[in-house]
N, C-alpha and C. Protein backbone atom coordinates (compact mmCIF):
# COMPACT_ATOMS: atom_id res chain seq x y z
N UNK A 1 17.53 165.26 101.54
CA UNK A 1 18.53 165.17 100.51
C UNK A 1 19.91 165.11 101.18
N UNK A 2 20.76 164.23 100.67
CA UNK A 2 22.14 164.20 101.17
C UNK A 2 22.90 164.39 100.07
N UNK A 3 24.11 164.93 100.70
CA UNK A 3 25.28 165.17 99.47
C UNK A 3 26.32 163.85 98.96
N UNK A 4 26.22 163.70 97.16
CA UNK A 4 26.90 162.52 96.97
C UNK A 4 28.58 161.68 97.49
N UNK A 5 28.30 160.51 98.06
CA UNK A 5 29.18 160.07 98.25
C UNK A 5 30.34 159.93 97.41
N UNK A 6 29.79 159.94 96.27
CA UNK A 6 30.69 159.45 94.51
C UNK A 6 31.75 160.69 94.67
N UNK A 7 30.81 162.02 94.38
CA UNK A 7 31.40 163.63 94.62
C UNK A 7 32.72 163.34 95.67
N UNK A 8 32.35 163.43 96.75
CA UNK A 8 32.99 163.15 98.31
C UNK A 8 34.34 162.54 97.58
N UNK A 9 34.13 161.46 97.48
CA UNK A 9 35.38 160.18 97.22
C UNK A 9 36.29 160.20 95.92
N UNK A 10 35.62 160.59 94.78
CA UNK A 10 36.08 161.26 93.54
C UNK A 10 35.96 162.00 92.69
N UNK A 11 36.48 163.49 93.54
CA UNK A 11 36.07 164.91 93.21
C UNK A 11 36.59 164.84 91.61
N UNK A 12 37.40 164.40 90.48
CA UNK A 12 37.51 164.50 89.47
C UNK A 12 36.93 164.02 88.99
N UNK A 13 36.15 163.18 89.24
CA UNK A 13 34.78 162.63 88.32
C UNK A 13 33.62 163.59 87.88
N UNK A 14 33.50 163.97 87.00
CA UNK A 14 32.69 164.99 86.18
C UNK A 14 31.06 163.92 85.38
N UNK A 15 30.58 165.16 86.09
CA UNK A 15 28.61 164.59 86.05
C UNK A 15 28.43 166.20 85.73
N UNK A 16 28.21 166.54 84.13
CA UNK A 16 27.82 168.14 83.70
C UNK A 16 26.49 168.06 83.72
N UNK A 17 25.53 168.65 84.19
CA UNK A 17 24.30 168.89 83.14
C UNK A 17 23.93 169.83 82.62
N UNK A 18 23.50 169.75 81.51
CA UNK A 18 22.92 171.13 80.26
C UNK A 18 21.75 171.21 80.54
N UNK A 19 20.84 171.86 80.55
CA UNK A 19 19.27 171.82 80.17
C UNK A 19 19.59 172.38 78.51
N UNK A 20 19.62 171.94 77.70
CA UNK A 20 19.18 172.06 76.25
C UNK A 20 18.34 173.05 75.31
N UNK A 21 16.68 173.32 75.90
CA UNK A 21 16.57 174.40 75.34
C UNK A 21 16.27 174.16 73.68
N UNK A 22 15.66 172.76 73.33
CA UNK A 22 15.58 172.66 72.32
C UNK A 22 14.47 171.29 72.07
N UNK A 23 13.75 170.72 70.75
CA UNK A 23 13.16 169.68 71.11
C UNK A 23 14.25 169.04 70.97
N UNK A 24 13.88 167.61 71.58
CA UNK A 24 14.27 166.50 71.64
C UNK A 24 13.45 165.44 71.73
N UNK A 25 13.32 164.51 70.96
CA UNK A 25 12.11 163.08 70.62
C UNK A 25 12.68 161.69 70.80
N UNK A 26 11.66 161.34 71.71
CA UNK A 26 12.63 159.62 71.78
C UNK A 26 11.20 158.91 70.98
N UNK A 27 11.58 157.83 70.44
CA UNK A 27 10.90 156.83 69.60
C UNK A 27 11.31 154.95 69.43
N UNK A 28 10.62 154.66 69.83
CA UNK A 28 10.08 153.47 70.47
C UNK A 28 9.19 152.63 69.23
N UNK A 29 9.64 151.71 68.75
CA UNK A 29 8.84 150.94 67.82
C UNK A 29 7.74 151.72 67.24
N UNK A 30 7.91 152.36 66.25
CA UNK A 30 7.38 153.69 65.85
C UNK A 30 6.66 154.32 65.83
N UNK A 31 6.30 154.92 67.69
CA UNK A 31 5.65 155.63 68.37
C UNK A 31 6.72 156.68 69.42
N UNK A 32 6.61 157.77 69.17
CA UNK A 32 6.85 158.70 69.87
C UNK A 32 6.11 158.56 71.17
N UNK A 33 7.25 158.27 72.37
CA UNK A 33 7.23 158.35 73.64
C UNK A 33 7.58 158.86 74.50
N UNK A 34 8.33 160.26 73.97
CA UNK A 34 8.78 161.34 75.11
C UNK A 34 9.44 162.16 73.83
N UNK A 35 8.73 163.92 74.20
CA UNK A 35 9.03 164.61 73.24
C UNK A 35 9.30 165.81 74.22
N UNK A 36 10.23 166.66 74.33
CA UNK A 36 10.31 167.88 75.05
C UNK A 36 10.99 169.27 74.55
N UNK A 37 11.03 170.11 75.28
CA UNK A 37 12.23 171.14 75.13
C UNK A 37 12.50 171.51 76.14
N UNK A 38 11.98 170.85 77.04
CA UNK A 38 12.77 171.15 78.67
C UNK A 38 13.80 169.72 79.17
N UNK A 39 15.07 169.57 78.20
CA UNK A 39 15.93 168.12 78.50
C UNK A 39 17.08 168.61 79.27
N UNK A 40 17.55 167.69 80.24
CA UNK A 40 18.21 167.85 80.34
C UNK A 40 19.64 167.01 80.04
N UNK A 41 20.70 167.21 79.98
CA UNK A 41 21.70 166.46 78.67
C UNK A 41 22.90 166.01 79.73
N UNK A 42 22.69 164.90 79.85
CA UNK A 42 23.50 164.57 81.19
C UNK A 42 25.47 163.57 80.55
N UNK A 43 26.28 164.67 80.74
CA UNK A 43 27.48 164.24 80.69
C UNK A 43 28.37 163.68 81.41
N UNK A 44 28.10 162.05 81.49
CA UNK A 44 29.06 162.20 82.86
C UNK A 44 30.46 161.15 82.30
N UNK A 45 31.67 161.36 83.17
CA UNK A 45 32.85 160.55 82.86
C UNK A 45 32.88 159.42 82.28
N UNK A 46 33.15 158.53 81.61
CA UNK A 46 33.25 157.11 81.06
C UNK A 46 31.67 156.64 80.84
N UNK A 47 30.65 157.74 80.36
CA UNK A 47 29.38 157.57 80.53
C UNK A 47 28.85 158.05 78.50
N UNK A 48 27.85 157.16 78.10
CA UNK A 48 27.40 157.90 77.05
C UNK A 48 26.84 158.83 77.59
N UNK A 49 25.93 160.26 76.22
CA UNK A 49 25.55 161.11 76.74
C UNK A 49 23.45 160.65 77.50
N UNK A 50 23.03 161.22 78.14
CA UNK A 50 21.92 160.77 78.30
C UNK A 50 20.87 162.17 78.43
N UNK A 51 19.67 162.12 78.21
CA UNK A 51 18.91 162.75 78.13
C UNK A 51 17.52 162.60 79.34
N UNK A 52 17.97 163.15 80.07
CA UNK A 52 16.48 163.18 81.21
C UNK A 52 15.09 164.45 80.88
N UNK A 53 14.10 163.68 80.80
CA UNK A 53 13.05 164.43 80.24
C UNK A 53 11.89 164.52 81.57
N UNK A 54 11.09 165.42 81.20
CA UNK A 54 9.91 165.61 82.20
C UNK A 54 9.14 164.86 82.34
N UNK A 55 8.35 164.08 83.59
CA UNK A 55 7.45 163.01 83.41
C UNK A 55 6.45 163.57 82.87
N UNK A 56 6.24 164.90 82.96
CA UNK A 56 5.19 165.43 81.87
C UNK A 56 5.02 165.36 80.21
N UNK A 57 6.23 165.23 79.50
CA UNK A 57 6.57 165.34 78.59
C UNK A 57 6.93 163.37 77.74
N UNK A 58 6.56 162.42 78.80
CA UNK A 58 6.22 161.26 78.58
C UNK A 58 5.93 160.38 78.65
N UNK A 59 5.01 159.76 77.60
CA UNK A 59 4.30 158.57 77.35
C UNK A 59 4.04 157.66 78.61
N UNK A 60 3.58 157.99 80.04
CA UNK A 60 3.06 157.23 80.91
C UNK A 60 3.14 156.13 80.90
N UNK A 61 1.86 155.90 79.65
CA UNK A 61 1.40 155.26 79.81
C UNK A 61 1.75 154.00 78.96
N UNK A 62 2.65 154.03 78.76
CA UNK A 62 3.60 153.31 77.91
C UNK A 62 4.95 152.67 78.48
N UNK A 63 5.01 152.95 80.09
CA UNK A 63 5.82 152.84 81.22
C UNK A 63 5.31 151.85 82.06
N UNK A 64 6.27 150.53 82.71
CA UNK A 64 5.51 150.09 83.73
C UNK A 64 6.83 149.66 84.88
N UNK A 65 6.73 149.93 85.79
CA UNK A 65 7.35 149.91 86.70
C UNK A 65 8.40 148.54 86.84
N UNK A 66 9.75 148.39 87.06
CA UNK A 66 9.97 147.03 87.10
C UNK A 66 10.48 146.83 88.45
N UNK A 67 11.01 145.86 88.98
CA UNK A 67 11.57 145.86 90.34
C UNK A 67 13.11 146.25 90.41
N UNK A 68 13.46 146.78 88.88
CA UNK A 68 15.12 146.98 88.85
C UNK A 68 15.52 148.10 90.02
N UNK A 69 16.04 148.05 90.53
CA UNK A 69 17.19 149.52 90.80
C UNK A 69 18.66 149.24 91.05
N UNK A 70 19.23 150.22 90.70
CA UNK A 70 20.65 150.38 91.06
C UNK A 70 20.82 151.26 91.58
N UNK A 71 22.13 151.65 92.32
CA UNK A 71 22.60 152.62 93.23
C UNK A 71 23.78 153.60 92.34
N UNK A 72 23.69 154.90 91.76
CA UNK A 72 25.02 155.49 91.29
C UNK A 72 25.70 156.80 92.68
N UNK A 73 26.84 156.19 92.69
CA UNK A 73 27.11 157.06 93.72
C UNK A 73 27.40 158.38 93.57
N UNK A 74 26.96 159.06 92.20
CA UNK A 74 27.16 160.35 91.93
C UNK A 74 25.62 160.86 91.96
N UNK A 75 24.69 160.25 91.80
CA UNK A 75 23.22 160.88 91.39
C UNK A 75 22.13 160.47 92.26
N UNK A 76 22.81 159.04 92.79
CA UNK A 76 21.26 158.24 93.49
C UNK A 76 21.09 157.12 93.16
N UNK A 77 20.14 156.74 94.03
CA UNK A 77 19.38 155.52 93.11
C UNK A 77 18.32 155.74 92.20
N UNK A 78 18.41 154.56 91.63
CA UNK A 78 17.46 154.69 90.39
C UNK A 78 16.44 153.22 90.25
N UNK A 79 15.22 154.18 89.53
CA UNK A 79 14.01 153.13 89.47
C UNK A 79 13.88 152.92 87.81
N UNK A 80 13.76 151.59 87.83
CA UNK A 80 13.81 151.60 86.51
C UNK A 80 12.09 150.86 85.81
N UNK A 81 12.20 151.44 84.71
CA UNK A 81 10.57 151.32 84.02
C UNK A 81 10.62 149.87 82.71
N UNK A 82 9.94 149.40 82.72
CA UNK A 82 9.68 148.69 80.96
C UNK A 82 8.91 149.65 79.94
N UNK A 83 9.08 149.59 78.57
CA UNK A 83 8.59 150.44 78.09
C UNK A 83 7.96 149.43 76.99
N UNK A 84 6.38 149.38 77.13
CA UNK A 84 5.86 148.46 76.20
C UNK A 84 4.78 149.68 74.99
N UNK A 85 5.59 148.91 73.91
CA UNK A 85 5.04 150.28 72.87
C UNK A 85 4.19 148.79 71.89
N UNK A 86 2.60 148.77 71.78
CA UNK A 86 2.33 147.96 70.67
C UNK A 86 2.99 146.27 71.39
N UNK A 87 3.09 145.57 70.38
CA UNK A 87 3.21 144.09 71.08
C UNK A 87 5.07 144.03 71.46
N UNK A 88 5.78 145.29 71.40
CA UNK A 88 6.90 145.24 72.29
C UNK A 88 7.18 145.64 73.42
N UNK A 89 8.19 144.66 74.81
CA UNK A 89 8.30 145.22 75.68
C UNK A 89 9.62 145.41 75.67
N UNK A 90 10.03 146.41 76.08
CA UNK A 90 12.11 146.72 76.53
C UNK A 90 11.83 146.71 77.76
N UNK A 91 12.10 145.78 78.91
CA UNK A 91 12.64 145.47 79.93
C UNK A 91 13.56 147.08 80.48
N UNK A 92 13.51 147.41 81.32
CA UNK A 92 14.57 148.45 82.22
C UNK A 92 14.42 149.38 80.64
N UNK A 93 13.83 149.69 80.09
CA UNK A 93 14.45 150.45 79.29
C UNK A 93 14.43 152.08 79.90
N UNK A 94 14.33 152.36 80.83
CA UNK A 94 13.82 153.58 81.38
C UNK A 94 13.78 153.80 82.61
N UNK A 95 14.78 154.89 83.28
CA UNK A 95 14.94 154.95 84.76
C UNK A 95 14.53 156.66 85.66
N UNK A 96 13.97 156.11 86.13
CA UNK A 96 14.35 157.53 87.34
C UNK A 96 15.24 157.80 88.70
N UNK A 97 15.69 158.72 88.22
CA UNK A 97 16.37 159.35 89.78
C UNK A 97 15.14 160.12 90.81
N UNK A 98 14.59 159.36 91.79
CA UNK A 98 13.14 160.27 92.25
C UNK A 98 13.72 161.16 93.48
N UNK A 99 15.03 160.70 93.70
CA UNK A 99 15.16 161.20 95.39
C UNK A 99 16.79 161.54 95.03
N UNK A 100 17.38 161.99 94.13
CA UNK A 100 18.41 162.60 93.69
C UNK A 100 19.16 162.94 94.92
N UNK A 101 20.62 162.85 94.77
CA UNK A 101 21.58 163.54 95.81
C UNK A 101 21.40 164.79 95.31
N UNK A 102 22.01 165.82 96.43
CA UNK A 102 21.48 167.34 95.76
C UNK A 102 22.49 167.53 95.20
N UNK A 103 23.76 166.97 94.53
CA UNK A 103 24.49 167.74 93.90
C UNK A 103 23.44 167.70 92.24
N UNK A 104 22.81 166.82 92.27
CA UNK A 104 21.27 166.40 90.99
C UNK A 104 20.06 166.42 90.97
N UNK A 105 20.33 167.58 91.89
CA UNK A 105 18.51 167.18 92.40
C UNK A 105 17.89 168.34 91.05
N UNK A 106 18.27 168.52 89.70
CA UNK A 106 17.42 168.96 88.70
C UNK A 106 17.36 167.60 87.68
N UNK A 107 17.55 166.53 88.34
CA UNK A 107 17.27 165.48 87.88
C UNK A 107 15.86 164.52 87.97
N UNK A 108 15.52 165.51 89.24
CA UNK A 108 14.04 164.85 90.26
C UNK A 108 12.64 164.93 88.97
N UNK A 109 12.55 163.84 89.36
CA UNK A 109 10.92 163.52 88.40
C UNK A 109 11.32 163.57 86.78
N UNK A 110 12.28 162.95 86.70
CA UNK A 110 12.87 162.91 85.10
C UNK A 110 12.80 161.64 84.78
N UNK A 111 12.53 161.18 83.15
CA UNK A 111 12.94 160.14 83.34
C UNK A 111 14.20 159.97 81.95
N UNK A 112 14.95 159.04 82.18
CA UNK A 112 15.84 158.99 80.97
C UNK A 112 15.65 157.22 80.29
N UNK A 113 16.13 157.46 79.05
CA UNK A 113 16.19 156.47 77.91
C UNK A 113 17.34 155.67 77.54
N UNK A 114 17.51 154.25 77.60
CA UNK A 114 18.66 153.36 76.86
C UNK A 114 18.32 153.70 75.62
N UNK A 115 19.44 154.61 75.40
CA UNK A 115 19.47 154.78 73.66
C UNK A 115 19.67 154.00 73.10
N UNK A 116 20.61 152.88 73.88
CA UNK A 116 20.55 151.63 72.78
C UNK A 116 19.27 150.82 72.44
N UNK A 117 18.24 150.75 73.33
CA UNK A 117 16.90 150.12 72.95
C UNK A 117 16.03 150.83 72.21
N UNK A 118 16.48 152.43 72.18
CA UNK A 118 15.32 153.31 71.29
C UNK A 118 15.87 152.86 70.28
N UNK A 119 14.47 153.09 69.03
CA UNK A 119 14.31 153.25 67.66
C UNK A 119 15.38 154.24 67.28
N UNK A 120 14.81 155.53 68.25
CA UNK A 120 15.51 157.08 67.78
C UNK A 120 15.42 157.95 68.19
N UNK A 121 16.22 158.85 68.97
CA UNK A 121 16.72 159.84 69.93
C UNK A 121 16.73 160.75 68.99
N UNK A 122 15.56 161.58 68.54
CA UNK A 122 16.24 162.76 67.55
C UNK A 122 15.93 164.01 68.43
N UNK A 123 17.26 165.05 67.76
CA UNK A 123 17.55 165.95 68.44
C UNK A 123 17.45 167.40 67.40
N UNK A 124 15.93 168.32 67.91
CA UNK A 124 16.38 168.89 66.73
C UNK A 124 17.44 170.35 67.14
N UNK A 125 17.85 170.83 65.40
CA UNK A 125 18.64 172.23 65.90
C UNK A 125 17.82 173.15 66.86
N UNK A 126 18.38 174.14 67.57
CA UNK A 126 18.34 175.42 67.90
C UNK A 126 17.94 175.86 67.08
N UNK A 127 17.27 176.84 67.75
CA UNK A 127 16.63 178.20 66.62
C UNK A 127 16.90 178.76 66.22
């Protein structure tokens, strides 16, 4: 693990994460494909909010690997998934950070969602 370059170069750039502590459901052409209460709620600068979930907590098998990645210089690189639910596929809709910089390494083995391609990100209350 190495420490982020992004951090290093622009210490006012803010990357919060919450772990949540609550469910949270993503939905995909109307099948539930990742449901948890272990999320974590990722805030970062000029960023929507995003939600990284446990690969335990989703739909595998409903994931297929694509050749995307990009590089963020605050978190890592990232692998990105297609998510084919029924006769739809979303392209990249789904990425992992597998090898996280450690300022994120509670990001490792997560995967997160283009909310803009989900159906529906529901979030329920606290208890």
């Amino acid at each position: 693990m190495s420490k982020s370059p992004g951090h290093r170069r622009w210490p006012e750039h803010k990357v919060r994460e919450t772990h949540l502590g609550q469910r949270i459901q993503v939905r995909a052409n109307g099948q539930i494909v990742a449901e948890s209460h272990d999320v974590i709620k990722v805030d970062e600068d000029g960023q929507p909010a995003r939600y990284y979930f446990p690969r335990t907590d989703v739909s595998m098998t409903t994931l297929a690997r694509s050749n995307t990645t990009t590089e963020c210089p605050f978190k890592g690189k990232a692998r990105y998934y297609s998510l084919i639910v029924g006769d739809r596929k979303l392209s990249d809709a789904a990425w992992s950070y597998e090898d996280p910089y450690e300022e994120h390494l509670d990001l490792k083995d997560r995967l997160a969602f283009h909310d803009d391609q989900m159906e529906e990100i529901d979030i329920s209350p606290k208890p």
